[in-house]
Protein backbone atom coordinates (compact mmCIF):
# COMPACT_ATOMS: atom_id res chain seq x y z
CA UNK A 1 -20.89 0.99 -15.22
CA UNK A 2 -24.20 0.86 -13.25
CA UNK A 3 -26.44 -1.93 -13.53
CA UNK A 4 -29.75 -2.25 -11.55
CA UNK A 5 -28.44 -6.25 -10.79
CA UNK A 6 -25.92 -7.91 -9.89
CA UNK A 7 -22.43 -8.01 -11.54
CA UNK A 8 -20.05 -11.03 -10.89
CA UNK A 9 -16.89 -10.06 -12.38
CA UNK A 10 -13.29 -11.50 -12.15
CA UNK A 11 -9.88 -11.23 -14.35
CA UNK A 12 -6.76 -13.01 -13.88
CA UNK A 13 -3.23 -13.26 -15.39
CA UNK A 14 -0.15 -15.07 -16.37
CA UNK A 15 2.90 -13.97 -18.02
CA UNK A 16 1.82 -13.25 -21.80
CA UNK A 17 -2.07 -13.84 -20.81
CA UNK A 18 -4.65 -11.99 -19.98
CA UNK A 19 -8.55 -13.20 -19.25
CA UNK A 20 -11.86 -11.52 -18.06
CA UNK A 21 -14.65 -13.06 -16.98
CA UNK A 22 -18.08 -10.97 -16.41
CA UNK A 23 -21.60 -11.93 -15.69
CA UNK A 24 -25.08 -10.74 -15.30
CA UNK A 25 -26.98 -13.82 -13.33
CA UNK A 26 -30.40 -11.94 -13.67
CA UNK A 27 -30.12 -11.30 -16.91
CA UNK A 28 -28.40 -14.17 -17.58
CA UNK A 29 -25.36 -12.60 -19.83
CA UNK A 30 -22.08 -13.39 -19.19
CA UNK A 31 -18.85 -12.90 -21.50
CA UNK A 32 -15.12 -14.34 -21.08
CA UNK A 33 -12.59 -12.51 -23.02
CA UNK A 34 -9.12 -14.00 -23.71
CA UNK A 35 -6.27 -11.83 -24.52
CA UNK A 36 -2.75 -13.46 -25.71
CA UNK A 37 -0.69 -10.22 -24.19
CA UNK A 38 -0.01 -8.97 -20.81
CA UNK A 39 0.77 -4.84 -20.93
CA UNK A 40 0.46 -4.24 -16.76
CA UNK A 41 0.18 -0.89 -17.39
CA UNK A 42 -1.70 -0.49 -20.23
CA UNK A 43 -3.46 -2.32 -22.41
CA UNK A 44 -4.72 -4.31 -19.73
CA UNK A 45 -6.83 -1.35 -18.22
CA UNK A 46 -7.97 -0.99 -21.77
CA UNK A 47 -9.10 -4.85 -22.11
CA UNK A 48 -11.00 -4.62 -19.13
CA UNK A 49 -13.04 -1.50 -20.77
CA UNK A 50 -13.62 -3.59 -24.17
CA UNK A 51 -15.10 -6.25 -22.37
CA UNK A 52 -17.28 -3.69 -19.96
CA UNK A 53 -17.86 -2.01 -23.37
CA UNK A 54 -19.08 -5.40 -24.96
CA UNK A 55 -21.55 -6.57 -21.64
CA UNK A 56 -22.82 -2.77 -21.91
CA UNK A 57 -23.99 -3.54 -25.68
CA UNK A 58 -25.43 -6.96 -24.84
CA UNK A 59 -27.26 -5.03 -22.03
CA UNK A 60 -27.93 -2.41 -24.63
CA UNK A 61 -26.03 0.38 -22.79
CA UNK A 62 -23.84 2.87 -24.48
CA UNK A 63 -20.42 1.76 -24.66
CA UNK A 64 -18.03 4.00 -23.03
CA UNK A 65 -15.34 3.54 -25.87
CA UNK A 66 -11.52 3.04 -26.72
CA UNK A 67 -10.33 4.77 -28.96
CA UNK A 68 -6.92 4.02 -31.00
CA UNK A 69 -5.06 6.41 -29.50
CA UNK A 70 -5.42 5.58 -25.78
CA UNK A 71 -2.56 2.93 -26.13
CA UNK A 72 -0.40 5.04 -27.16
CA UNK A 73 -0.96 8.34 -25.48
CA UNK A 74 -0.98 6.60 -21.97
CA UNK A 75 2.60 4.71 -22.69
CA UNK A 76 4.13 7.98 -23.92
CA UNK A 77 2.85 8.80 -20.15
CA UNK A 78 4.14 5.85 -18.77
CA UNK A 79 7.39 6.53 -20.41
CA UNK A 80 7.38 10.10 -19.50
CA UNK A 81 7.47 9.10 -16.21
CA UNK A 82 9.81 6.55 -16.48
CA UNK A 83 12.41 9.11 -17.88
CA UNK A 84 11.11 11.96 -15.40
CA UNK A 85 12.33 8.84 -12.65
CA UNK A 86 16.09 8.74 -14.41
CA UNK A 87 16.43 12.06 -14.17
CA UNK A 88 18.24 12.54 -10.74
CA UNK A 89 20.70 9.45 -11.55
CA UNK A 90 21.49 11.40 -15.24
CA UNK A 91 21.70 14.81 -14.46
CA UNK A 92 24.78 14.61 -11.99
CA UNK A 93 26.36 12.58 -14.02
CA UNK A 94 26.15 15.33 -16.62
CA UNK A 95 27.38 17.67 -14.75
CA UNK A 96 30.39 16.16 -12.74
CA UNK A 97 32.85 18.17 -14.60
CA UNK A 98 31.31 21.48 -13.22
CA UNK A 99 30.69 19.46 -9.63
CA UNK A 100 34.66 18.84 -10.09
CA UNK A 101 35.23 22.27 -10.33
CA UNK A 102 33.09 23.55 -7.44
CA UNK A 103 34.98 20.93 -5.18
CA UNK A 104 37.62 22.99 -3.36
CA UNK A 105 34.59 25.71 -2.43
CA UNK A 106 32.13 23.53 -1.03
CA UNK A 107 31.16 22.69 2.31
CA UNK A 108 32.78 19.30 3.44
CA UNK A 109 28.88 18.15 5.25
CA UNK A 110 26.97 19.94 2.90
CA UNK A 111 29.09 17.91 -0.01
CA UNK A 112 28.69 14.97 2.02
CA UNK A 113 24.96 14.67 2.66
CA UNK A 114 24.15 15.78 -0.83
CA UNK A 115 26.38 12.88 -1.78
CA UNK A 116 25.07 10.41 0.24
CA UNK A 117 21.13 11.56 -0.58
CA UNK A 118 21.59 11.04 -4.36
CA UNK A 119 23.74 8.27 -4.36
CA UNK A 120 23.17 5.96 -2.25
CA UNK A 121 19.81 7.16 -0.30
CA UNK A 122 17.93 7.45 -3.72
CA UNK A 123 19.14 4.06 -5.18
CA UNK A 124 17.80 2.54 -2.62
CA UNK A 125 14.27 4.17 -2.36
CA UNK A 126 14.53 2.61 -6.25
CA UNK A 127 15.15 -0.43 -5.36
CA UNK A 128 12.86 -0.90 -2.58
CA UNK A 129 9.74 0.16 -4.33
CA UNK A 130 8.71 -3.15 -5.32
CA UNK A 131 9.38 -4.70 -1.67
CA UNK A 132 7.27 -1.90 -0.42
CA UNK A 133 4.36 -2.68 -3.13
CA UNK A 134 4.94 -6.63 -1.48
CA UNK A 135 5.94 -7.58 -5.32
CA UNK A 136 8.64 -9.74 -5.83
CA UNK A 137 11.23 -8.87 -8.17
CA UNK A 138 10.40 -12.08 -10.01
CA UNK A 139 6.80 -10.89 -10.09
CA UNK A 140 7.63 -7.82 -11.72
CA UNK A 141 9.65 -8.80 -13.62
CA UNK A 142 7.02 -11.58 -15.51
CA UNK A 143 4.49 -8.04 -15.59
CA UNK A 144 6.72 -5.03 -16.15
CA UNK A 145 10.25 -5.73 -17.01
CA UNK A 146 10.00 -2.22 -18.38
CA UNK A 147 9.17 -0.68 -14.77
CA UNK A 148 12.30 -2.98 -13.51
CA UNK A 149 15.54 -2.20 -16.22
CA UNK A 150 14.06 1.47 -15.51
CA UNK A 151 14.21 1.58 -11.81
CA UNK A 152 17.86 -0.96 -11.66
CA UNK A 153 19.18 1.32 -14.41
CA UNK A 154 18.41 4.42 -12.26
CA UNK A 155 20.17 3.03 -9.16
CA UNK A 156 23.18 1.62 -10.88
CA UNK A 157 23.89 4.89 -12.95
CA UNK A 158 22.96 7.09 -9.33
CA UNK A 159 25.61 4.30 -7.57
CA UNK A 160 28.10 4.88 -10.35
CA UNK A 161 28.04 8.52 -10.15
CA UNK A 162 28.49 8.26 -6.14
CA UNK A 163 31.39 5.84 -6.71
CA UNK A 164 32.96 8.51 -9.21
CA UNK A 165 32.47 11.23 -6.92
CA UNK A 166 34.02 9.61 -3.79
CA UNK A 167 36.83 8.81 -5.57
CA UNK A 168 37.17 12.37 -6.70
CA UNK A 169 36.94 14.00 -3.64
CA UNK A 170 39.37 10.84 -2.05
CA UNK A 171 42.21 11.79 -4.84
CA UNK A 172 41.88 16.08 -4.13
CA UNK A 173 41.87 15.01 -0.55
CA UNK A 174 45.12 13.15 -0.50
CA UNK A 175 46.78 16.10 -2.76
């Protein structure tokens, strides 16, 4: 959005809540929107355009629109991504019968680093994401459980899968 004045514009949240707050001193316009829902991902992005959308018609600018869809096409994204994330704590898991089976022919260090990069270096890139984004766990978990039981499921099932493994290899070792 362009305007040829000033635009003072500010949005806030709380759990459940969202608000927006925009305003045109010049022209003296100005609209608050209150939402009772707070989707981080999603359907706050698309608040904030309703509300641009609405100031645009007051200003009697074309509105940029949302359409239905966009709600739902960008979580199946989200989602996507979400199981696209799961992937490399699933798929060995899936496949520790054939890993079983490949034991006695593998490399010892080449078995070992593999073992320690998925299972234990990978859960804990997971769980250190939100550190590294400076968001409490608390925090994200009031704004995007979702993103939270998705990234702790990941690192427990990856940890699991390490845990089966070592004990695995432990038990052919002693043999």
């Amino acid at each position: 959005m362009d305007y040829e004045e000033r635009l003072l514009y500010h949005s806030g949240l709380v759990k459940n809540y969202f608000s927006i707050m925009a305003l045109l001193p010049d022209s003296g316009l100005g609209i608050v929107t209150l939402y009772n829902m707070n989707d981080y991902f999603v359907a706050n992005n698309l608040s904030t355009t309703l509300t641009i959308d609405v100031l645009n018609i007051l200003m009697g600018v074309e509105p940029s629109g949302v359409w239905n869809s966009d709600y739902l096409i960008y979580h199946f994204l989200i989602n996507l991504v979400f199981c696209l994330a799961l992937l490399p704590a699933i798929i060995p898991l899936l496949r520790l019968r054939r890993w079983k089976s490949t034991l006695a022919v593998r490399r010892p260090l080449r078995l070992f680093i593999e073992s320690i990069t998925l299972h234990f270096l990978y859960p804990l890139l997971l769980l250190s994401i939100p550190p590294l984004l400076r968001t409490p766990y608390s925090a994200a978990w009031e704004y995007a459980a979702d993103v939270i039981i998705v990234t702790v499921t990941g690192a427990v099932l990856a940890l699991i899968c390490g845990a089966v493994k070592l004990a695995i290899w432990v038990r052919n070792r002693v043999k």
